[in-house]
N, C-alpha and C. Protein backbone atom coordinates (compact mmCIF):
# COMPACT_ATOMS: atom_id res chain seq x y z
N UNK A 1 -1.88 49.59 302.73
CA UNK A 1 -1.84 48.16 302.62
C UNK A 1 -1.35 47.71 301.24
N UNK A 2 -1.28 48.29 300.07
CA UNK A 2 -1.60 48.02 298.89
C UNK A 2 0.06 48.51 298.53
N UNK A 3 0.96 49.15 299.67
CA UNK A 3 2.00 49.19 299.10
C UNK A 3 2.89 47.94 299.83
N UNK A 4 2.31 47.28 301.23
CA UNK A 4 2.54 46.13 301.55
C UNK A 4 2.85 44.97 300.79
N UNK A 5 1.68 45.13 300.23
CA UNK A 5 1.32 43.77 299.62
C UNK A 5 2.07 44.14 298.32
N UNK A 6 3.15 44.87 297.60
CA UNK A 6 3.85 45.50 296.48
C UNK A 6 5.19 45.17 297.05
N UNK A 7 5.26 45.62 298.14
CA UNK A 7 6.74 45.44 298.63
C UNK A 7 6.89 43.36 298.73
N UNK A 8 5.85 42.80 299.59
CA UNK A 8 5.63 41.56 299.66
C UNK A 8 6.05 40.79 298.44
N UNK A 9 5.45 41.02 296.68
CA UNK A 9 5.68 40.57 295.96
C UNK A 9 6.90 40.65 295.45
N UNK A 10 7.50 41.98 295.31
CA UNK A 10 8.66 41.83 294.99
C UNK A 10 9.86 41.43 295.70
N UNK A 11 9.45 40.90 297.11
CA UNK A 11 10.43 40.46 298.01
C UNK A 11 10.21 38.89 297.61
N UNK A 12 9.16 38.58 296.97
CA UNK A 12 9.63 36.76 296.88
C UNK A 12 9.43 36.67 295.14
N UNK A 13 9.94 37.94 294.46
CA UNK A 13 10.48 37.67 292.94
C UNK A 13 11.54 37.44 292.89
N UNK A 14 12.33 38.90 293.99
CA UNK A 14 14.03 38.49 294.33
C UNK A 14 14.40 37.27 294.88
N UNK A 15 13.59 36.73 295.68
CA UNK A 15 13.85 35.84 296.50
C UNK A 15 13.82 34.37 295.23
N UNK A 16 12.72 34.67 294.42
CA UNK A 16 12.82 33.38 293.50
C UNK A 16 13.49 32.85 292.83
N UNK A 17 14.00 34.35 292.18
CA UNK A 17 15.04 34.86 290.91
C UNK A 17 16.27 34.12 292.02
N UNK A 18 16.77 34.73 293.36
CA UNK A 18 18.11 34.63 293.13
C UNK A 18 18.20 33.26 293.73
N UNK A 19 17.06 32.07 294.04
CA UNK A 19 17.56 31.01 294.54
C UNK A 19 16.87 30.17 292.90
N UNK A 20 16.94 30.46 292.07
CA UNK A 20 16.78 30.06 290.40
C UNK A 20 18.98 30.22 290.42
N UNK A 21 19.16 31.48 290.62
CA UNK A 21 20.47 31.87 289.72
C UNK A 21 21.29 30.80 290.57
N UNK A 22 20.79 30.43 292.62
CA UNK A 22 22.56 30.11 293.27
C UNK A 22 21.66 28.18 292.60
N UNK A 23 20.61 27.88 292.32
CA UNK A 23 20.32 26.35 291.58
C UNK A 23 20.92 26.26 290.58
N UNK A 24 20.90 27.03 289.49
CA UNK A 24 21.72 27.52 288.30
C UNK A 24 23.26 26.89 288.52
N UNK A 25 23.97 28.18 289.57
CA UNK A 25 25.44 27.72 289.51
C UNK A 25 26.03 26.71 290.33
N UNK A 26 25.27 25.99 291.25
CA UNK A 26 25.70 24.81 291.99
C UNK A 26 25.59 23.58 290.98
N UNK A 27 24.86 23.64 290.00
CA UNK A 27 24.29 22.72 289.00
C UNK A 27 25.70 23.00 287.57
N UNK A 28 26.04 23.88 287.35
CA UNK A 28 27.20 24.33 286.91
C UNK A 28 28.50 23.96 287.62
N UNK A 29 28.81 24.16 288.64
CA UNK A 29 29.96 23.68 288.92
C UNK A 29 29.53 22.43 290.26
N UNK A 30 28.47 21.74 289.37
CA UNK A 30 28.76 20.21 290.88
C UNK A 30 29.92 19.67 290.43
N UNK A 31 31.17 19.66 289.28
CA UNK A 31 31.49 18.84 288.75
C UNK A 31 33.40 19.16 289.62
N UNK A 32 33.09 20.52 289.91
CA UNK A 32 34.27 21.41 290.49
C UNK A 32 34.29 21.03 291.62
N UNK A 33 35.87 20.43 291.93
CA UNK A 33 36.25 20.37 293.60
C UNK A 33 37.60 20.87 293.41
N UNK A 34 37.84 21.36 294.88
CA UNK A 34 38.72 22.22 295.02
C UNK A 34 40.06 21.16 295.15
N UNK A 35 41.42 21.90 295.07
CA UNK A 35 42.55 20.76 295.11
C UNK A 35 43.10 20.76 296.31
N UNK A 36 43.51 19.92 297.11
CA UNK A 36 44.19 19.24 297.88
C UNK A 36 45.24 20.47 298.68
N UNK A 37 45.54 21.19 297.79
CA UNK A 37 46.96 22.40 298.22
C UNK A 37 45.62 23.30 298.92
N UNK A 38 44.61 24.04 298.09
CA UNK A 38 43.52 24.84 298.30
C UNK A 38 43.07 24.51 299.90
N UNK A 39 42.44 23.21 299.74
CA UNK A 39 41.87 22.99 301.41
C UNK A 39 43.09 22.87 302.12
N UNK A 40 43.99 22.34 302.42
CA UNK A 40 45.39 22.12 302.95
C UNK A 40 45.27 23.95 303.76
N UNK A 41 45.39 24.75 302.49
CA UNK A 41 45.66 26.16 302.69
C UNK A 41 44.37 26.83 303.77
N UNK A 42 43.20 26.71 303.12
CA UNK A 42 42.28 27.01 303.84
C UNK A 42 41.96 26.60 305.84
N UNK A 43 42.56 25.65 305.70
CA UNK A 43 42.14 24.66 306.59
C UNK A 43 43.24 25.50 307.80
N UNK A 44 44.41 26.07 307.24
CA UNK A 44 45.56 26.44 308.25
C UNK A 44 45.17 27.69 308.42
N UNK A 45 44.42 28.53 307.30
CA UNK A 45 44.36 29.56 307.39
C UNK A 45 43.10 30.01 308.21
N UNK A 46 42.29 29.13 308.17
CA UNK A 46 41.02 29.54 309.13
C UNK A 46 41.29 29.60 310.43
N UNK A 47 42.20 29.11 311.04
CA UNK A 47 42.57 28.87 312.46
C UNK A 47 42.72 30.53 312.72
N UNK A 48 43.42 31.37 312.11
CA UNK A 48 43.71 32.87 312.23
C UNK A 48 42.03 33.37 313.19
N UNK A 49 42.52 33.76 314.18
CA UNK A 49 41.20 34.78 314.39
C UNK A 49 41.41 36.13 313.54
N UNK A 50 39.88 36.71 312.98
CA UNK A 50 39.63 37.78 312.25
C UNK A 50 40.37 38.97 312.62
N UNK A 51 40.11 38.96 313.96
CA UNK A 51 41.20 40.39 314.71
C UNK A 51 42.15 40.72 313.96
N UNK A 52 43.15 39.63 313.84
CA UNK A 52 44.30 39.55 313.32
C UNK A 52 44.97 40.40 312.18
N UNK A 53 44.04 39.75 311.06
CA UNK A 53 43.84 40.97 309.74
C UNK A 53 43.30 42.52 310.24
N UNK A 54 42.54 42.39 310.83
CA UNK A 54 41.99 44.19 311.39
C UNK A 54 42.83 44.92 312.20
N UNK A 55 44.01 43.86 312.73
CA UNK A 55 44.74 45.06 313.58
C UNK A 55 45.60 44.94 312.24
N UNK A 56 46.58 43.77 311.41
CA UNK A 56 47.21 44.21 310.62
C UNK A 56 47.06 45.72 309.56
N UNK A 57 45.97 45.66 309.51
CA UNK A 57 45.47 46.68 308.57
C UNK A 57 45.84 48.17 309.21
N UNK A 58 44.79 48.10 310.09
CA UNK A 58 44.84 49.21 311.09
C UNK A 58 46.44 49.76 311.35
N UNK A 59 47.74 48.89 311.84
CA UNK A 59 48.96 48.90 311.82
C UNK A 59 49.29 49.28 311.15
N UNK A 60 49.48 48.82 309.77
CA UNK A 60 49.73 49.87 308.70
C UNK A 60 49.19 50.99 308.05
N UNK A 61 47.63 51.20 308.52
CA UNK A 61 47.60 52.77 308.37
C UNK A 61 48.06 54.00 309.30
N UNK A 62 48.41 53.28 310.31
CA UNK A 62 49.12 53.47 311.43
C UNK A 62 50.30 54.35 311.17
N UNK A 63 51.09 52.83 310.55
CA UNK A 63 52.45 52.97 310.45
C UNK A 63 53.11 54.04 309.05
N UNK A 64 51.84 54.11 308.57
CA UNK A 64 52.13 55.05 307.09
C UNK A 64 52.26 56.79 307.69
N UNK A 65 50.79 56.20 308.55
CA UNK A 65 50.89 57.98 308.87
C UNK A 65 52.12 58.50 309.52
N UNK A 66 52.76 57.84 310.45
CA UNK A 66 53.93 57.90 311.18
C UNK A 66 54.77 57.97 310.01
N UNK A 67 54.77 57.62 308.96
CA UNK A 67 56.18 57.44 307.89
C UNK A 67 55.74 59.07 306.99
N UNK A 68 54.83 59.33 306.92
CA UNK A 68 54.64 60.31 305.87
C UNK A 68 54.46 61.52 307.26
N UNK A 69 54.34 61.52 308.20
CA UNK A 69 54.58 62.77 308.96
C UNK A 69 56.38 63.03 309.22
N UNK A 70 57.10 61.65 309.23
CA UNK A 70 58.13 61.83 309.51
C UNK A 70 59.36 61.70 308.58
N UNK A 71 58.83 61.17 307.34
CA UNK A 71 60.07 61.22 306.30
C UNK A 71 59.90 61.89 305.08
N UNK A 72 60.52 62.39 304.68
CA UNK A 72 60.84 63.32 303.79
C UNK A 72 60.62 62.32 302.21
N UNK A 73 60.79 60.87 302.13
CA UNK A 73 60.26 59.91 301.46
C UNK A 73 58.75 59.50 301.75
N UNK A 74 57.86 60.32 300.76
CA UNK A 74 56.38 59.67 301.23
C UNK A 74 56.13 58.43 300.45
N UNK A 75 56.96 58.20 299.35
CA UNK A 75 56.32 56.64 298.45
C UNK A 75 56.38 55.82 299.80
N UNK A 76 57.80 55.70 300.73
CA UNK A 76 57.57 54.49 301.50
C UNK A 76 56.44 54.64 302.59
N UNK A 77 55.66 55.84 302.79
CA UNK A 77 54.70 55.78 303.54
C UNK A 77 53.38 55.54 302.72
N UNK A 78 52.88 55.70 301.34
CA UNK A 78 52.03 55.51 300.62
C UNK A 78 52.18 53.81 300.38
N UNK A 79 53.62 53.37 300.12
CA UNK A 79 53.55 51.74 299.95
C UNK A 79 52.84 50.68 301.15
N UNK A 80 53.59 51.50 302.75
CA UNK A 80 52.80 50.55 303.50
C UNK A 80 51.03 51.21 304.11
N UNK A 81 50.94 52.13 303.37
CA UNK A 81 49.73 52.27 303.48
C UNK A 81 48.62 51.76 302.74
N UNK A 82 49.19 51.20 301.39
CA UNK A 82 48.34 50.21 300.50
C UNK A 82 48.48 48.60 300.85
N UNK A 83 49.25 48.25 301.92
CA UNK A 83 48.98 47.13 302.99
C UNK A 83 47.41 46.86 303.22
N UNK A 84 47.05 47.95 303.63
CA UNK A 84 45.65 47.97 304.50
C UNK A 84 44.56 46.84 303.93
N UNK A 85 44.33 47.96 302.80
CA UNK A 85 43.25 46.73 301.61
C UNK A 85 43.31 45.26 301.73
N UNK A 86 45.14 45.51 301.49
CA UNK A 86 44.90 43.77 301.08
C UNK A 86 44.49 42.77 302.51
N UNK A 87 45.00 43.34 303.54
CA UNK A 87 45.11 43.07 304.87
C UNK A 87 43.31 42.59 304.88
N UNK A 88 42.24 43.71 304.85
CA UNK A 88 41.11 43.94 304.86
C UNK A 88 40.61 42.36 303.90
N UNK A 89 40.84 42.60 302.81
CA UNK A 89 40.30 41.37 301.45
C UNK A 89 40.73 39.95 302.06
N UNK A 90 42.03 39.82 302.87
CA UNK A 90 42.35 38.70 303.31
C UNK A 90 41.43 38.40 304.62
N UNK A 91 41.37 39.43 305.20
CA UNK A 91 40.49 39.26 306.67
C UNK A 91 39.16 38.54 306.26
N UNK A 92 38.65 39.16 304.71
CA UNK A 92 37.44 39.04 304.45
C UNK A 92 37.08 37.71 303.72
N UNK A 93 38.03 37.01 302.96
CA UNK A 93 38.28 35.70 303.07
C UNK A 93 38.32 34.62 303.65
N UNK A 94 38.97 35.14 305.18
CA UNK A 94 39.30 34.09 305.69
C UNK A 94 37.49 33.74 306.45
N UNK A 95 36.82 35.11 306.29
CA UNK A 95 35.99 35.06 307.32
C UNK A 95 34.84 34.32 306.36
N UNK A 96 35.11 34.29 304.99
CA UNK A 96 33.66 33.76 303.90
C UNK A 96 33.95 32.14 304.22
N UNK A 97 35.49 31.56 304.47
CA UNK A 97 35.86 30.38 304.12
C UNK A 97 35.40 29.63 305.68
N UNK A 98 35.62 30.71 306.75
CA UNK A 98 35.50 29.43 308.12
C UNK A 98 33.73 29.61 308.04
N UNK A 99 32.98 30.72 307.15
CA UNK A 99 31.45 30.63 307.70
C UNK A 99 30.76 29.65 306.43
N UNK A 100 31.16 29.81 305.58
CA UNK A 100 30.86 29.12 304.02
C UNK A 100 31.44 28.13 303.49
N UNK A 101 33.00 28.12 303.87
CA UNK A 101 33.70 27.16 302.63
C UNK A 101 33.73 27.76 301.79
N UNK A 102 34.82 27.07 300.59
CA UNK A 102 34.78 27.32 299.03
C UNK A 102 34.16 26.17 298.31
N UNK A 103 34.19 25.16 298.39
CA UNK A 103 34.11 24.06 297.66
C UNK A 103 32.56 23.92 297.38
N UNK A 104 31.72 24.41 296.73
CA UNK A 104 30.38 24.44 296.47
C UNK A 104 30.04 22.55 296.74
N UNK A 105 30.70 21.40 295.89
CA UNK A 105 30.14 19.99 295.82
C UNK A 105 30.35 19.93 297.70
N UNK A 106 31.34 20.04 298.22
CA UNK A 106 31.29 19.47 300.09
C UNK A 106 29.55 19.91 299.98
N UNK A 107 28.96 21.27 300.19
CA UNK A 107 28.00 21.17 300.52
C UNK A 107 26.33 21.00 299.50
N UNK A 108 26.70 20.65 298.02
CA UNK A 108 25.73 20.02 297.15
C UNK A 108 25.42 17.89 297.39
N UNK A 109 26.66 17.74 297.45
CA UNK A 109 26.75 16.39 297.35
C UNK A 109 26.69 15.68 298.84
């Protein structure tokens, strides 16, 4: 019981601490709104279903392996194989912006 009640406390220190740090930075940037091009961008880009980026990705690790089994040039199979990542980071964007937003004031103010 006594490691319960240990785990318990330190689950609402973290819990205190990190809704102290996100009061902290909403209070820091209430003053920040995003520009006009930003949401414009966001707004077109959320329409993408997630798939989209995961098969892109997937495609080009795909398409690398096919290039480096079959050409005697592996940079051009190593180049579209560093596709993937970015493919992945964009997927992972699009997916923070349609569940979160960026603009911290839309949801302070």
């Amino acid at each position: 019981m006594e490691s319960s009640a240990g785990y318990q406390k330190s689950k609402d220190l973290v819990t205190k601490t990190l809704k102290e740090g996100v009061d902290e930075l909403q209070e820091t940037n209430k003053d920040h709104k995003e520009g006009e091009v930003t949401k414009a961008v966001e707004n077109e880009t959320s329409k993408i279903p997630s798939i989209v980026y995961l098969s892109l990705a997937v495609t080009s690790m795909a398409l690398s392996l096919g290039l480096a089994m079959r050409s005697k040039n592996k940079d051009t199979a190593t180049f579209v194989g560093l596709w993937a990542p970015s493919f992945l980071i964009l997927g992972l964007y699009n997916k923070i912006v349609k569940t979160q937003g960026s603009d911290m004031s839309r949801k302070i103010g």
